[in-house]
Each structure stands twice: as structure tokens, then as C-alpha cells.
N, C-alpha and C. Protein backbone atom coordinates (compact mmCIF):
# COMPACT_ATOMS: atom_id res chain seq x y z
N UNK A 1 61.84 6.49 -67.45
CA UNK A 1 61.94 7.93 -67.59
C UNK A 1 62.35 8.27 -69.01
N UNK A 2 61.74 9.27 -69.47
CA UNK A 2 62.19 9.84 -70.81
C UNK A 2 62.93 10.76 -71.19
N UNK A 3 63.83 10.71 -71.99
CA UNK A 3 64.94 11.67 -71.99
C UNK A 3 64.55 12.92 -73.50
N UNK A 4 65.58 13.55 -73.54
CA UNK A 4 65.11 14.51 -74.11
C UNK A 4 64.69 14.27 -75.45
N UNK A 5 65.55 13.32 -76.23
CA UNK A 5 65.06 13.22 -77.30
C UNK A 5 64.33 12.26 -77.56
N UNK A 6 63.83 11.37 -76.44
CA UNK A 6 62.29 10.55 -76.63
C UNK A 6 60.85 11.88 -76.91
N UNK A 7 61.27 12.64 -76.17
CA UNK A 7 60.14 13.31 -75.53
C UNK A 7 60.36 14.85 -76.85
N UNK A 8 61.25 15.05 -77.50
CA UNK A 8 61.03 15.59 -78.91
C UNK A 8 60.11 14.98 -79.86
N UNK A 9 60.64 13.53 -80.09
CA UNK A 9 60.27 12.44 -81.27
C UNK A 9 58.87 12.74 -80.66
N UNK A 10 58.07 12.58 -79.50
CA UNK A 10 56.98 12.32 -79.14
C UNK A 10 56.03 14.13 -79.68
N UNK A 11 56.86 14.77 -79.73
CA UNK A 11 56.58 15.81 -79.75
C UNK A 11 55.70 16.17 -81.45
N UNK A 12 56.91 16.25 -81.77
CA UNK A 12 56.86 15.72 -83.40
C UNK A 12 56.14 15.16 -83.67
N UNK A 13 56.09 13.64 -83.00
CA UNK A 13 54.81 12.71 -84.08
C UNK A 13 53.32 13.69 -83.60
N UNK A 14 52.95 14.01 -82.43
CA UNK A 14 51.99 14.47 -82.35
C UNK A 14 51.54 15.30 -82.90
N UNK A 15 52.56 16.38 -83.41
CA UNK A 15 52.03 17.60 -84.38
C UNK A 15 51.76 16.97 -85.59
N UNK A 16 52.32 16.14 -85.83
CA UNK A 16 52.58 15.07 -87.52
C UNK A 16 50.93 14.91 -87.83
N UNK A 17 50.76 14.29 -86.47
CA UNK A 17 49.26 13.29 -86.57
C UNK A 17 48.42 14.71 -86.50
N UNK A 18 48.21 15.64 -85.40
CA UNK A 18 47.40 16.97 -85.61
C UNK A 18 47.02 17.17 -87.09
N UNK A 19 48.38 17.58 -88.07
CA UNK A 19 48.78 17.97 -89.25
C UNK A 19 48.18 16.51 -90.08
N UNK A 20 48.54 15.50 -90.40
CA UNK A 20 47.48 14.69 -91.26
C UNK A 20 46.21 14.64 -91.12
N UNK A 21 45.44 14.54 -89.59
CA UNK A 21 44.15 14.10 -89.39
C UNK A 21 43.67 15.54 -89.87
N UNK A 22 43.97 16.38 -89.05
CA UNK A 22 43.60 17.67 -89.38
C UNK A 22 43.54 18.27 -87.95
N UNK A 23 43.13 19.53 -87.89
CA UNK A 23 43.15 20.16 -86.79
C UNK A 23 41.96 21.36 -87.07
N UNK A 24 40.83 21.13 -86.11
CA UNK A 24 39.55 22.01 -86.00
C UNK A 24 39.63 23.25 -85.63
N UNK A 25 40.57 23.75 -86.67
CA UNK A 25 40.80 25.43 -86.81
C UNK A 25 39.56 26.18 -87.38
N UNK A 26 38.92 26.59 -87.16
CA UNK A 26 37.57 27.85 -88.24
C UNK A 26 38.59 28.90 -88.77
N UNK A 27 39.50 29.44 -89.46
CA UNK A 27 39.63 30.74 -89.64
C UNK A 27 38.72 31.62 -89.69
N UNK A 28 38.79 33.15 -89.44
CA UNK A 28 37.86 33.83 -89.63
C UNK A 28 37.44 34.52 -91.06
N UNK A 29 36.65 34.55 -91.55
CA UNK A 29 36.17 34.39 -92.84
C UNK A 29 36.85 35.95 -93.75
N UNK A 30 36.92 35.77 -94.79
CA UNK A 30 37.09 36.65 -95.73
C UNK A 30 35.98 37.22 -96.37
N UNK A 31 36.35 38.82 -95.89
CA UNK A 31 35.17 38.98 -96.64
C UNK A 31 35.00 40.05 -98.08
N UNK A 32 34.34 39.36 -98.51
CA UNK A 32 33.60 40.41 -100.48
C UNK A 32 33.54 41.61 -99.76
N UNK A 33 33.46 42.38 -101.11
CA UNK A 33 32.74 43.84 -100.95
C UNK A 33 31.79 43.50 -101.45
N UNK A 34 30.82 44.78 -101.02
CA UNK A 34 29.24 44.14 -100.93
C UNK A 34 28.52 44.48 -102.64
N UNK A 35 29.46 45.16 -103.32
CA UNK A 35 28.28 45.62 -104.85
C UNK A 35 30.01 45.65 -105.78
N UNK A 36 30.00 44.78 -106.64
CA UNK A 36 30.69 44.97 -107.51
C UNK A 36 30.90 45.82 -108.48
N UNK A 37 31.96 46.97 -108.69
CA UNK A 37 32.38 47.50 -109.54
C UNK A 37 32.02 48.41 -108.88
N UNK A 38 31.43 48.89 -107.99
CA UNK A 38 31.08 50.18 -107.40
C UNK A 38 32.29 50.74 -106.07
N UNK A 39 33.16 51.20 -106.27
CA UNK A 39 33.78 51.76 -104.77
C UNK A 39 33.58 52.89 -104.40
N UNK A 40 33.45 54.16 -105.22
CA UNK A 40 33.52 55.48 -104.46
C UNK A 40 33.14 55.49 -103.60
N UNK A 41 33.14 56.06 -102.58
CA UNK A 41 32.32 56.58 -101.50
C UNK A 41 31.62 57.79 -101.31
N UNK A 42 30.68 57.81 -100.81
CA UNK A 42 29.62 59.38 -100.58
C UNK A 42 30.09 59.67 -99.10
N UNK A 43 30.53 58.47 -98.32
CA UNK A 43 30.31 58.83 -96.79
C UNK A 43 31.29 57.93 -96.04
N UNK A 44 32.60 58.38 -95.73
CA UNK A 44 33.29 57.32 -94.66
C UNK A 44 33.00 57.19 -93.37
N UNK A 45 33.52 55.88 -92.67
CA UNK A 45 33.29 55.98 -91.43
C UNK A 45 34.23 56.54 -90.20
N UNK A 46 33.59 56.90 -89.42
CA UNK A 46 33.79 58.00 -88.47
C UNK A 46 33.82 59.66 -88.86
N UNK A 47 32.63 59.45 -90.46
CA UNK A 47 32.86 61.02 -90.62
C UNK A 47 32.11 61.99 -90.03
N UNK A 48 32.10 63.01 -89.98
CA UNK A 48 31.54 63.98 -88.75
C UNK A 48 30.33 64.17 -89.58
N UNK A 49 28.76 64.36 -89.31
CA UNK A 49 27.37 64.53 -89.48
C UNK A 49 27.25 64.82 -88.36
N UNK A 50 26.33 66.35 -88.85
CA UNK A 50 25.25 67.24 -88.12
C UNK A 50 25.03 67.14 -87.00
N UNK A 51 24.52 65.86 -86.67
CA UNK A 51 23.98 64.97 -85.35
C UNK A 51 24.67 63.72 -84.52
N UNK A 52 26.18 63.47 -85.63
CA UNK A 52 26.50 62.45 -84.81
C UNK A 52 27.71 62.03 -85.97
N UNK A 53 28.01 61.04 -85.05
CA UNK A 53 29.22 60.33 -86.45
C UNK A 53 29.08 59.58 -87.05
N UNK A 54 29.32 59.36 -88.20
CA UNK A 54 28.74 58.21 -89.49
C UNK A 54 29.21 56.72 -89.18
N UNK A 55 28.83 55.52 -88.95
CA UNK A 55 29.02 54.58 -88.31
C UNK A 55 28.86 53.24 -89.47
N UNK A 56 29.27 54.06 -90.45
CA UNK A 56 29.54 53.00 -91.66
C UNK A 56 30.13 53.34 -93.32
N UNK A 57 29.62 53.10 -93.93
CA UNK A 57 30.49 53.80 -95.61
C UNK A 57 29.37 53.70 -96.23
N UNK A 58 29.10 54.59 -97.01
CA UNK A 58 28.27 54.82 -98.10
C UNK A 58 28.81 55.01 -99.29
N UNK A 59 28.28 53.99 -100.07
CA UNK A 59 28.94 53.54 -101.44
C UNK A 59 28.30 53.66 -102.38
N UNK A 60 28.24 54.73 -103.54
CA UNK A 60 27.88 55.35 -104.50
C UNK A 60 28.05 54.49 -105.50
N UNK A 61 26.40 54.80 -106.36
CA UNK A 61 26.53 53.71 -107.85
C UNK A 61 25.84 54.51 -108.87
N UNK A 62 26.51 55.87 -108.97
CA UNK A 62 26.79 56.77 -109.82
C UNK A 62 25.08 57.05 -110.26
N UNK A 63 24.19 57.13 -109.21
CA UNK A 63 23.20 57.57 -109.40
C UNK A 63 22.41 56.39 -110.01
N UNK A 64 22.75 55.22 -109.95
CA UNK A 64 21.62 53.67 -110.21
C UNK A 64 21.25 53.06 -109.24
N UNK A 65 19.79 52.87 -109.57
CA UNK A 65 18.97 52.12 -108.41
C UNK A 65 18.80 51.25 -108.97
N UNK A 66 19.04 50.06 -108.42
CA UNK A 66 18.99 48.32 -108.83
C UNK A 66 19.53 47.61 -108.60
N UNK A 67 20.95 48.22 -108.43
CA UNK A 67 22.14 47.94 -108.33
C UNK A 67 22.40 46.36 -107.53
N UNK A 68 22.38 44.94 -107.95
CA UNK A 68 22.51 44.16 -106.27
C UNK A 68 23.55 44.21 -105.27
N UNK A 69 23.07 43.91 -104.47
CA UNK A 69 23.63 44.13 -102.96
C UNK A 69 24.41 42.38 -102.33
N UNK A 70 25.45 42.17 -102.51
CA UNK A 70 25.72 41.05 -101.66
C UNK A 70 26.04 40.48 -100.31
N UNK A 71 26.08 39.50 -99.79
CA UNK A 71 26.33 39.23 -98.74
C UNK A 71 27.70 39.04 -98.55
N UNK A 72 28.31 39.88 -97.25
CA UNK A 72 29.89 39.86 -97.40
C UNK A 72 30.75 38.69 -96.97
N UNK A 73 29.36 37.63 -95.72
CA UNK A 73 30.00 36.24 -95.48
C UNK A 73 28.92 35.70 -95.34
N UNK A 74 28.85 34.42 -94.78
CA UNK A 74 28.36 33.57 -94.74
C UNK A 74 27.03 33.98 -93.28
N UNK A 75 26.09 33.67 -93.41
CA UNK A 75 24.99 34.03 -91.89
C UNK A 75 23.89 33.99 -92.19
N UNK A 76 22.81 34.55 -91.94
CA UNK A 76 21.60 34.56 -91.55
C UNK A 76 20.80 36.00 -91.66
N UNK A 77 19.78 36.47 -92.37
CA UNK A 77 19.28 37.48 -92.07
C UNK A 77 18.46 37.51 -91.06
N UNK A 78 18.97 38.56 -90.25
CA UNK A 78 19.07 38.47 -88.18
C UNK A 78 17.62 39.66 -88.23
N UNK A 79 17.74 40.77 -89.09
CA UNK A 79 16.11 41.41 -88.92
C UNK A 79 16.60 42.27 -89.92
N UNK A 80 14.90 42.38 -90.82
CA UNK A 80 14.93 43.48 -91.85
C UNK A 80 14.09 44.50 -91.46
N UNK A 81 14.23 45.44 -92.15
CA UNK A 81 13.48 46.96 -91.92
C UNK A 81 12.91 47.50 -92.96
N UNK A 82 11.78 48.17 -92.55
CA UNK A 82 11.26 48.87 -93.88
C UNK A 82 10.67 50.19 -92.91
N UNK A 83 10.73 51.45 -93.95
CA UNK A 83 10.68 53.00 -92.83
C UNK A 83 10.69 53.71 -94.06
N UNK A 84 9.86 55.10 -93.76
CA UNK A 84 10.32 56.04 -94.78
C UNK A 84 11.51 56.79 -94.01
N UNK A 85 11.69 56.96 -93.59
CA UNK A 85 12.79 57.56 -92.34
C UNK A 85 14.30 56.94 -91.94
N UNK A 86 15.17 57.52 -91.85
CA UNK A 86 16.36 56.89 -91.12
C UNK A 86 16.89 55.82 -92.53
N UNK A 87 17.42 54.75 -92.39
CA UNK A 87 17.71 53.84 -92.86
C UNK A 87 16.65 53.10 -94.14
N UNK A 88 15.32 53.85 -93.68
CA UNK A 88 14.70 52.91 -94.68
C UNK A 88 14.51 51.50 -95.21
N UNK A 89 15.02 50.94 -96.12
CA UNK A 89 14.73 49.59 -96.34
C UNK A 89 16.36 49.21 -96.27
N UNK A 90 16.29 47.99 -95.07
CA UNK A 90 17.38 48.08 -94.45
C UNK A 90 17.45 45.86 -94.25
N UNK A 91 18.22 45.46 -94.14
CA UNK A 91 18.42 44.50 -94.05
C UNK A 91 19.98 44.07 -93.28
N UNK A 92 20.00 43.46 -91.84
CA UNK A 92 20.92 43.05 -91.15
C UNK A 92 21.34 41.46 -91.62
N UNK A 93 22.61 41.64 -91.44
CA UNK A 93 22.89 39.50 -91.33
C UNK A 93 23.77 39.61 -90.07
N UNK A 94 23.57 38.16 -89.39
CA UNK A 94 24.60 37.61 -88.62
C UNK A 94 25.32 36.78 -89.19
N UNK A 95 26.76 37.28 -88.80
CA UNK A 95 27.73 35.87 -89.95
C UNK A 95 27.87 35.13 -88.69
N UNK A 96 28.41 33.88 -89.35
CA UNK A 96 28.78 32.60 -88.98
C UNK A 96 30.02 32.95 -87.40
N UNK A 97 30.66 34.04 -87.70
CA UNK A 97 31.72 34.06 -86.37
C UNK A 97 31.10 35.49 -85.63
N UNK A 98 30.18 35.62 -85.39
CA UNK A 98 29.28 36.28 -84.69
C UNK A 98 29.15 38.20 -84.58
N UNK A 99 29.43 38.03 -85.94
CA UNK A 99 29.62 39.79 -86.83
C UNK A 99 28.36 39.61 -87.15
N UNK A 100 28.11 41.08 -87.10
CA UNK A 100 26.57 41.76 -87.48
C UNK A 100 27.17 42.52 -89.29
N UNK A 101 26.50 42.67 -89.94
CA UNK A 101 26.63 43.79 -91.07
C UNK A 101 25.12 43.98 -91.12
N UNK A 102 25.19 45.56 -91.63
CA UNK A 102 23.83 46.24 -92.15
C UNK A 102 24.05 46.53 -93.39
N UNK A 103 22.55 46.29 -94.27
CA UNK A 103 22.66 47.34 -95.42
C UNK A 103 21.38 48.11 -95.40
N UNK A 104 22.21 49.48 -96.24
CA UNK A 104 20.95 50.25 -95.85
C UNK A 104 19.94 51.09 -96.92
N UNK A 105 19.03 51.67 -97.18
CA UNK A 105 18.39 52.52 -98.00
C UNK A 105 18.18 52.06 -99.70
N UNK A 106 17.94 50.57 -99.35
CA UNK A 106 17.41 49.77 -100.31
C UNK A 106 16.43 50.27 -100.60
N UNK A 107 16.73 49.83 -102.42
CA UNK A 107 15.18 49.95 -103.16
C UNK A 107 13.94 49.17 -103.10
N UNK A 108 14.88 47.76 -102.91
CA UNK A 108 13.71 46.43 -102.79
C UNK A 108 14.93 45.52 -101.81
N UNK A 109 13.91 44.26 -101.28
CA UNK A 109 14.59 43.08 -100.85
C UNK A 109 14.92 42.23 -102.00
N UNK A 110 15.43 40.87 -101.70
CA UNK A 110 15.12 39.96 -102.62
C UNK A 110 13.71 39.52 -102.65
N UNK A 111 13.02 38.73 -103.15
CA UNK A 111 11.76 38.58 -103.56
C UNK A 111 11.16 37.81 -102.19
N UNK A 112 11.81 36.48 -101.63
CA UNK A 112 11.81 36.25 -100.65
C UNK A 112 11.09 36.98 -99.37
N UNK A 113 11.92 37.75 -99.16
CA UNK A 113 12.29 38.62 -98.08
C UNK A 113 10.79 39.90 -98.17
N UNK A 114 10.96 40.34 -99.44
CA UNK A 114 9.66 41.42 -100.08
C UNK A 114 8.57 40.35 -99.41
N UNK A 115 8.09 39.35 -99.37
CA UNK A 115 7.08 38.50 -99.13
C UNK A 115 7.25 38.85 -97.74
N UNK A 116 8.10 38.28 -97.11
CA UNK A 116 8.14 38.20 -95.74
C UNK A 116 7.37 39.41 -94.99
N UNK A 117 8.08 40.51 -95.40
CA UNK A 117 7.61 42.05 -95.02
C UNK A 117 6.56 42.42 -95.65
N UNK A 118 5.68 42.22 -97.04
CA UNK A 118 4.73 42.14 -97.16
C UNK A 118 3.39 41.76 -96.19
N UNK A 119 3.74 40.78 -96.07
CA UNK A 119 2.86 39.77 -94.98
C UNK A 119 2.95 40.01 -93.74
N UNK A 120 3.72 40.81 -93.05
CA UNK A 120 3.94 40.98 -91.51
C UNK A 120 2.90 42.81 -92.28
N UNK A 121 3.34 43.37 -93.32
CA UNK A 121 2.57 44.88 -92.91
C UNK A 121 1.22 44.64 -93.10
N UNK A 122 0.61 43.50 -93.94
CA UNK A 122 -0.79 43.40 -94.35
C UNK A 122 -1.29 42.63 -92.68
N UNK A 123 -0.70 41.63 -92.43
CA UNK A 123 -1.39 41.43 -90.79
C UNK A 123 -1.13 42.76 -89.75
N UNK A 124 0.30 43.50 -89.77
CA UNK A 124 -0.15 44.42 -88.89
C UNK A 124 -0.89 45.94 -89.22
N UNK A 125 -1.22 45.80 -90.43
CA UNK A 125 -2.19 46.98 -91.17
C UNK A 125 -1.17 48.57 -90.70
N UNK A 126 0.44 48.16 -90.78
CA UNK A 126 1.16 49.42 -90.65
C UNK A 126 2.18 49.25 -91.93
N UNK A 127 2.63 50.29 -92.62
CA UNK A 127 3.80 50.50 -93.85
C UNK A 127 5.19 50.25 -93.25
N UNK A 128 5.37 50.70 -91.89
CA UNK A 128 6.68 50.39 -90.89
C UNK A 128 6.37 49.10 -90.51
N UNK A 129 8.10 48.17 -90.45
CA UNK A 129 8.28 46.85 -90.34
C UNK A 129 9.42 46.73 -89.59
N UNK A 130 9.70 46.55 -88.38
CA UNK A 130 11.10 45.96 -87.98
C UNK A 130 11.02 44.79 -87.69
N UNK A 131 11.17 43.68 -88.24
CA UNK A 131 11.11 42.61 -88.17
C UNK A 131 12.82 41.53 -87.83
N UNK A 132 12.38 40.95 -86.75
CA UNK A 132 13.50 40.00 -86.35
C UNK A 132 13.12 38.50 -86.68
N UNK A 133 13.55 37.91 -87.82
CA UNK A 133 12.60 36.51 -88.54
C UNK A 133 13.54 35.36 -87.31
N UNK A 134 13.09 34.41 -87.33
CA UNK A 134 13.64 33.31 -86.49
C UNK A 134 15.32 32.89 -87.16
N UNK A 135 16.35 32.57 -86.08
CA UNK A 135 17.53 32.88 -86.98
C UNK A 135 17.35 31.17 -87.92
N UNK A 136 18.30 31.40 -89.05
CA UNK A 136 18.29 30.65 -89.88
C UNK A 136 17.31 30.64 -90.77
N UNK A 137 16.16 31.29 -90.80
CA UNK A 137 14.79 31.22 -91.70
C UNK A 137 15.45 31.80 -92.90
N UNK A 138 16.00 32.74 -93.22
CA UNK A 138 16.53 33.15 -94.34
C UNK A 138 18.31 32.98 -94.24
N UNK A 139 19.08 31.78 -94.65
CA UNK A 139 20.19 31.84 -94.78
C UNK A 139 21.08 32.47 -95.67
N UNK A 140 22.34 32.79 -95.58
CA UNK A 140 22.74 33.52 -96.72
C UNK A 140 24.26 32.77 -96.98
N UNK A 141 24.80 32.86 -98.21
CA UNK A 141 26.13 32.25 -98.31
C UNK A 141 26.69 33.80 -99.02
N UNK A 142 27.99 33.80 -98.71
CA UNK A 142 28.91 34.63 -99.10
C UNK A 142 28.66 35.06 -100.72
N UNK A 143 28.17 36.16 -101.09
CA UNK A 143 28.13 36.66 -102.36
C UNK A 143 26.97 36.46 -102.88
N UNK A 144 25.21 36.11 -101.75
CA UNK A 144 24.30 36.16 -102.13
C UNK A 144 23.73 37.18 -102.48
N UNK A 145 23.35 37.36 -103.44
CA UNK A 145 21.69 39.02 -103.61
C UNK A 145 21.07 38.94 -102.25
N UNK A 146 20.88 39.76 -101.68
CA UNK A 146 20.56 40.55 -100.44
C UNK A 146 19.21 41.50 -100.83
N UNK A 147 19.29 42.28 -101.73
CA UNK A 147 18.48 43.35 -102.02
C UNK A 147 19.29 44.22 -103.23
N UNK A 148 18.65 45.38 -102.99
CA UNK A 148 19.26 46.08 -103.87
C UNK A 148 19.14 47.74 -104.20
N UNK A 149 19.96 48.41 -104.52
CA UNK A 149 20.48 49.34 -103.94
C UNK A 149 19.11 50.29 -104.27
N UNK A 150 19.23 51.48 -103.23
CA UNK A 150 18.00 52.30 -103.41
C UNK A 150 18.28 53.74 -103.02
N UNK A 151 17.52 54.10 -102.56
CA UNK A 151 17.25 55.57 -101.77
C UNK A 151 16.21 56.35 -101.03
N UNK A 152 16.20 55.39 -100.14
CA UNK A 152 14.72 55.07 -99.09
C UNK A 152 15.59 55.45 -98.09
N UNK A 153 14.42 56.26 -97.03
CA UNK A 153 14.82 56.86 -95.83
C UNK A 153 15.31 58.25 -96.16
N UNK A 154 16.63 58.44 -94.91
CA UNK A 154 16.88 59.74 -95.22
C UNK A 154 18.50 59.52 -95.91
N UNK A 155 17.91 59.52 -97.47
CA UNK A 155 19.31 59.65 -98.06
C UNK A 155 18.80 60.81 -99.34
N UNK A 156 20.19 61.31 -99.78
CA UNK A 156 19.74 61.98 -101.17
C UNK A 156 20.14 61.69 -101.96
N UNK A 157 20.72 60.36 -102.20
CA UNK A 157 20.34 60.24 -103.88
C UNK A 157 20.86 58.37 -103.16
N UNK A 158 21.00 57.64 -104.67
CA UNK A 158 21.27 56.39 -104.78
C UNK A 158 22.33 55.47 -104.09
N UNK A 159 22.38 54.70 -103.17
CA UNK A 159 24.22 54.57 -102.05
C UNK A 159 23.41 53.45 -101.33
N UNK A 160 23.98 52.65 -100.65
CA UNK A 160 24.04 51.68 -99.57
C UNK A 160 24.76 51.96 -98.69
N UNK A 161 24.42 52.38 -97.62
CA UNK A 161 25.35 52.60 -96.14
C UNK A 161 25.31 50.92 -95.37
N UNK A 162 26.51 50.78 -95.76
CA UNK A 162 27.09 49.38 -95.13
C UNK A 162 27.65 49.02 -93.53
N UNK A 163 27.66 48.90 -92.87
CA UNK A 163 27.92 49.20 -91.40
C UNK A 163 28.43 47.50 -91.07
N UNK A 164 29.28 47.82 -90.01
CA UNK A 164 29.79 46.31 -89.33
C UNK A 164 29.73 46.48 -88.29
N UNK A 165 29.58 45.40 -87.38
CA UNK A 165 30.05 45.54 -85.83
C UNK A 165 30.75 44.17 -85.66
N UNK A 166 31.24 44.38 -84.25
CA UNK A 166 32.25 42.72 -84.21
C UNK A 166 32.75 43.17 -82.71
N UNK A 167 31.87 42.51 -82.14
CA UNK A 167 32.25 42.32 -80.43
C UNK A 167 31.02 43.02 -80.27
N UNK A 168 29.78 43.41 -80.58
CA UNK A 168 29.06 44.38 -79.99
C UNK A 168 29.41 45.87 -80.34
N UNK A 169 30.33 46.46 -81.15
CA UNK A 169 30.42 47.74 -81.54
C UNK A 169 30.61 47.97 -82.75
N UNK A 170 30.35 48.80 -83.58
CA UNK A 170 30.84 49.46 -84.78
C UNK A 170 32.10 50.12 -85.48
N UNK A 171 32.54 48.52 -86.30
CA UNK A 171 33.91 49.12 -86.86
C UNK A 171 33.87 49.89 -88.02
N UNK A 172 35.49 50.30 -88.61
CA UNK A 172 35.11 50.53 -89.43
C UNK A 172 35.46 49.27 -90.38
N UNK A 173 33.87 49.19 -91.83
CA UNK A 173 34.30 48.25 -92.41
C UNK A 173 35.55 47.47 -93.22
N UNK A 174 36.25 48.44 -93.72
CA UNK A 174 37.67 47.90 -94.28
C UNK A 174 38.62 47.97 -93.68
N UNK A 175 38.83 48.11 -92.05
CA UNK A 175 39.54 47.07 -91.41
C UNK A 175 39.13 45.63 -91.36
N UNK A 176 38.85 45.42 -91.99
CA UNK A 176 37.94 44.01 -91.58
C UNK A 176 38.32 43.24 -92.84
N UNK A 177 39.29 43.33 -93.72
CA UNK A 177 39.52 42.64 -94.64
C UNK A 177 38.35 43.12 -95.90
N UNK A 178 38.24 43.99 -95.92
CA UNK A 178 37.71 44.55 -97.30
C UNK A 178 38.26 45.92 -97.76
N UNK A 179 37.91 45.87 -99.43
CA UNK A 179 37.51 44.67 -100.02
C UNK A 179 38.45 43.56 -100.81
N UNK A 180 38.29 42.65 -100.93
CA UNK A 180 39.41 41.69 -100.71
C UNK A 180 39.79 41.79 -102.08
């Protein structure tokens, strides 16, 4: 039988050994803001619109289109969009701990990606594209070019509306550890 302070010592070494070998923790990732040097905002989230409530941030770049767009973690581009309407040229990722982000009312994709949607509108002989690519076909690492900023759809002037979800709903993004 073991007494109390066998069964401490035992205690101890086990966390010891956890703590050297290591222990298969993931933290959940940190994430960038998505366009450097740019913060103002045109549009917070949960702000009241016409038709509904704004379900992300729109981030102003003082009237420049070009601007690049990064990836805020690590994932996969999960489906891109192209529309004159709504969102416009739009590009989703899935990160690695199972968060969605959108960006929205891009000028262009990356070049990549421009191909991809190229080639899906010339086989389906339409200018509209919602495309869901197979996951992993386009990977992304934290602080990749994504696209880049525009004013496609229904926006009026130059901004990326950035959007998150995490569990299936729409947070807002800087609870979420941005921008770091």
C-alpha cells in the first residue's frame, strides 16, 4: 500500500516526464490583422444597416485599391466568390482549429486563385462564380497574400469587410485576439 508521500513523489515525477517529453497541447492560434498599417474602420460589427446588422468590420485604406490582404491563421481556402453584387470578389479560409474568416469586395485574387475562377467562368460560360475548391487545394500560412483590396459588389468606395465565425456563428472579429 502507498502512503501519502509515495503517491505525491509519483505524482510529481509524472508531471516531470509530461513536462520533458512534452505534452500534445495545440494552443489556439494567434491571430494578424489582415492589411497592415491600415485600421480605421468604415463599418463595425454589430452595426445597425438598412436591412440587417453588419456581421463583420470594414477596414478602410484611405481610398487605395491594391492594397494586400493577409491571411489571419493558418487554413485552407474553403470557397471563393466572384459577383457584381453583395460581397463581390470574396474569398473564405478555414483555419486549422475550425474558424471560418471572410474577405470581402476584392479587387483581384492572388494570381493562383484568378486562374482558378477564370477557368471555372470560361467552362461555365457565366461572370458569377461560387466556387468551393477541394479542401487543401489552395493552402494558406498565417500572413499569406490572399488578394487584394477592392470595391466590387455593393460597396462605395475602397475597404475589405472581414468577417469571422467560430462554432458556426459570427463573431465579432477583435474578440478573437486581434489585432495582435
Amino acid at each position: 500500500m502507498m502512503n501519502s508521500r509515495n503517491s505525491r513523489f509519483t505524482t510529481g515525477t509524472i508531471l516531470l516526464i509530461i513536462l520533458l517529453v512534452g505534452f500534445s497541447f495545440d494552443p489556439p492560434p494567434r491571430f494578424v490583422y489582415p492589411m497592415e498599417g491600415y485600421y480605421a474602420l468604415a463599418g463595425t460589427f454589430g452595426e445597425l444597416r438598412p436591412n440587417h446588422f453588419h456581421g463583420g468590420i470594414d477596414i478602410k485604406t484611405n481610398r487605395k485599391i491594391g492594397v494586400p490582404i493577409k491571411a489571419v491563421a493558418d487554413g485552407y481556402v474553403f470557397r471563393v466568390m466572384k459577383k457584381t453584387y453583395g460581397f463581390g470578389n470574396a474569398v473564405y479560409l478555414k483555419h486549422n482549429d475550425g474558424t471560418f474568416t471572410a474577405y470581402a469586395h476584392l479587387s483581384r485574387f492572388t494570381d493562383e486563385l484568378e486562374a482558378f475562377v477564370y477557368n471555372a467562368q470560361f467552362t461555365n460560360q457565366k461572370f458569377y462564380a461560387n466556387l468551393f475548391p477541394e479542401a487543401n487545394r489552395f493552402p494558406v500560412k498565417q500572413g499569406d497574400v490572399i488578394g487584394y483590396v477592392g470595391s466590387t459588389g455593393l460597396a462605395t468606395g475602397p475597404h475589405v469587410c472581414f468577417r469571422f465565425w467560430k462554432n458556426g456563428k459570427q463573431v465579432d472579429p477583435f474578440k478573437q485576439k486581434l489585432p495582435e
